[in-house]
Protein backbone atom coordinates (compact mmCIF):
# COMPACT_ATOMS: atom_id res chain seq x y z
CA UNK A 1 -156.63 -137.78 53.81
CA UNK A 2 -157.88 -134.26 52.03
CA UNK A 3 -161.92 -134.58 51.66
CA UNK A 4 -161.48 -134.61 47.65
CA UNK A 5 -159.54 -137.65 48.50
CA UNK A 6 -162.11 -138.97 50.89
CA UNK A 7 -164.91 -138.37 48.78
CA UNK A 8 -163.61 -139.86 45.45
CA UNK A 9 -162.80 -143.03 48.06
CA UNK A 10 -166.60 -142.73 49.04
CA UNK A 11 -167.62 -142.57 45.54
CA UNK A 12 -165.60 -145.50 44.43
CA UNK A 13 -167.30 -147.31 47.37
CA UNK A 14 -170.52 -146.80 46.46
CA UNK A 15 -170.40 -147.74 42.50
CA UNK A 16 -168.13 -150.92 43.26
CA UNK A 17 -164.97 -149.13 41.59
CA UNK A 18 -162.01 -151.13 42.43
CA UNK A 19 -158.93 -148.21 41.50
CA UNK A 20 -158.76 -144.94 41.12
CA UNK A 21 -156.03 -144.65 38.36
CA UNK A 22 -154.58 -141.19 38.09
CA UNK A 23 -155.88 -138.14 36.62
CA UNK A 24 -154.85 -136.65 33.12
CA UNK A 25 -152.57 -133.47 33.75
CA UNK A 26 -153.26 -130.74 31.91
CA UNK A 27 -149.32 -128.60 31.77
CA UNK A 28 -148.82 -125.71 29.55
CA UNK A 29 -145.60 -124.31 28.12
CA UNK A 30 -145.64 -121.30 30.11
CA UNK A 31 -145.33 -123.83 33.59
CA UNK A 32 -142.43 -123.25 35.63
CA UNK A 33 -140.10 -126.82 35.81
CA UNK A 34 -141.33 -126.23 39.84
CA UNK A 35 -145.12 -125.52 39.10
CA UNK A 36 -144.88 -129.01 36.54
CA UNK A 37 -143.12 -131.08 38.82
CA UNK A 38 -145.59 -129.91 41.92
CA UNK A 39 -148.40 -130.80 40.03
CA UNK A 40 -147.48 -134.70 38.65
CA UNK A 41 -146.60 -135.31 42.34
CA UNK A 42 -149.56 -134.15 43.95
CA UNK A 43 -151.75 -136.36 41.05
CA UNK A 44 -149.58 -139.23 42.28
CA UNK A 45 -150.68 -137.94 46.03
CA UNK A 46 -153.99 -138.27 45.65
CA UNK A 47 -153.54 -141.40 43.61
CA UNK A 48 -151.96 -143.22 46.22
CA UNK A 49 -154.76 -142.19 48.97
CA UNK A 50 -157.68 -142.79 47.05
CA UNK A 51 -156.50 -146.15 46.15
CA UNK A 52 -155.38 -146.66 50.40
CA UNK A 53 -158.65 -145.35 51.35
CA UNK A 54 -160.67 -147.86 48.96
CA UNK A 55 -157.72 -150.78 49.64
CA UNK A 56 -159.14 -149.93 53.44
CA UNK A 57 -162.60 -150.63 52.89
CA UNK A 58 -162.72 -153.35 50.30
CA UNK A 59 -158.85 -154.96 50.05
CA UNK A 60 -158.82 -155.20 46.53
CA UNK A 61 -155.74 -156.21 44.16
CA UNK A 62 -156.29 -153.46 41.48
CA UNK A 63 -156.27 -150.45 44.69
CA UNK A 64 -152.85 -152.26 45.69
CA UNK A 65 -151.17 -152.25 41.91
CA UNK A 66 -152.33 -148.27 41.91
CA UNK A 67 -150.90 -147.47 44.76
CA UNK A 68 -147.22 -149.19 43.37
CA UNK A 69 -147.70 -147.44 40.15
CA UNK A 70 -148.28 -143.92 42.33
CA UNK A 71 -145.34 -144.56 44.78
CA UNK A 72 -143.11 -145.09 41.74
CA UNK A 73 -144.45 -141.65 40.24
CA UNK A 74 -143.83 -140.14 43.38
CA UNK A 75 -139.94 -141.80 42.95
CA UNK A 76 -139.18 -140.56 39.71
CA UNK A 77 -140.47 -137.13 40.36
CA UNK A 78 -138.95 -137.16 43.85
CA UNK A 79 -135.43 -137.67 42.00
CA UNK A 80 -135.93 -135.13 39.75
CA UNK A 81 -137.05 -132.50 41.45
């Protein structure tokens, strides 16, 4: 687990957040198809562990449905990379 992974787990702990969903990517024109497809897959990374590091500490239903939606991200961009 990276620490920005950790922490936003810690975080989530401490307010009573239940998910982390994932982040808004920000891709410009000028991004390689490489460079794009790096960067939706590591959002879906760190998707998935946030939501196993919270699921780890408080078991909740919402951490388990956003860590299916980010291993289904990971999937798609998996096949089409």
């Amino acid at each position: 687990m990276t620490q920005e992974t950790e922490n936003a787990a810690r975080c989530a702990e401490a307010t009573g957040i239940t998910s982390v969903r994932a982040t808004p990517l920000r891709l410009s024109v000028s991004d390689s198809i490489e460079d794009a497809a790096s960067l939706i897959l590591l959002a879906a990374l760190d998707q998935f562990t946030a939501n196993a590091a919270i699921f780890a500490k408080a078991e909740t239903i919402e951490s388990v449905h956003q860590m299916r939606v980010a291993l289904r991200r990971l999937q798609i961009g998996r096949a089409h990379v």
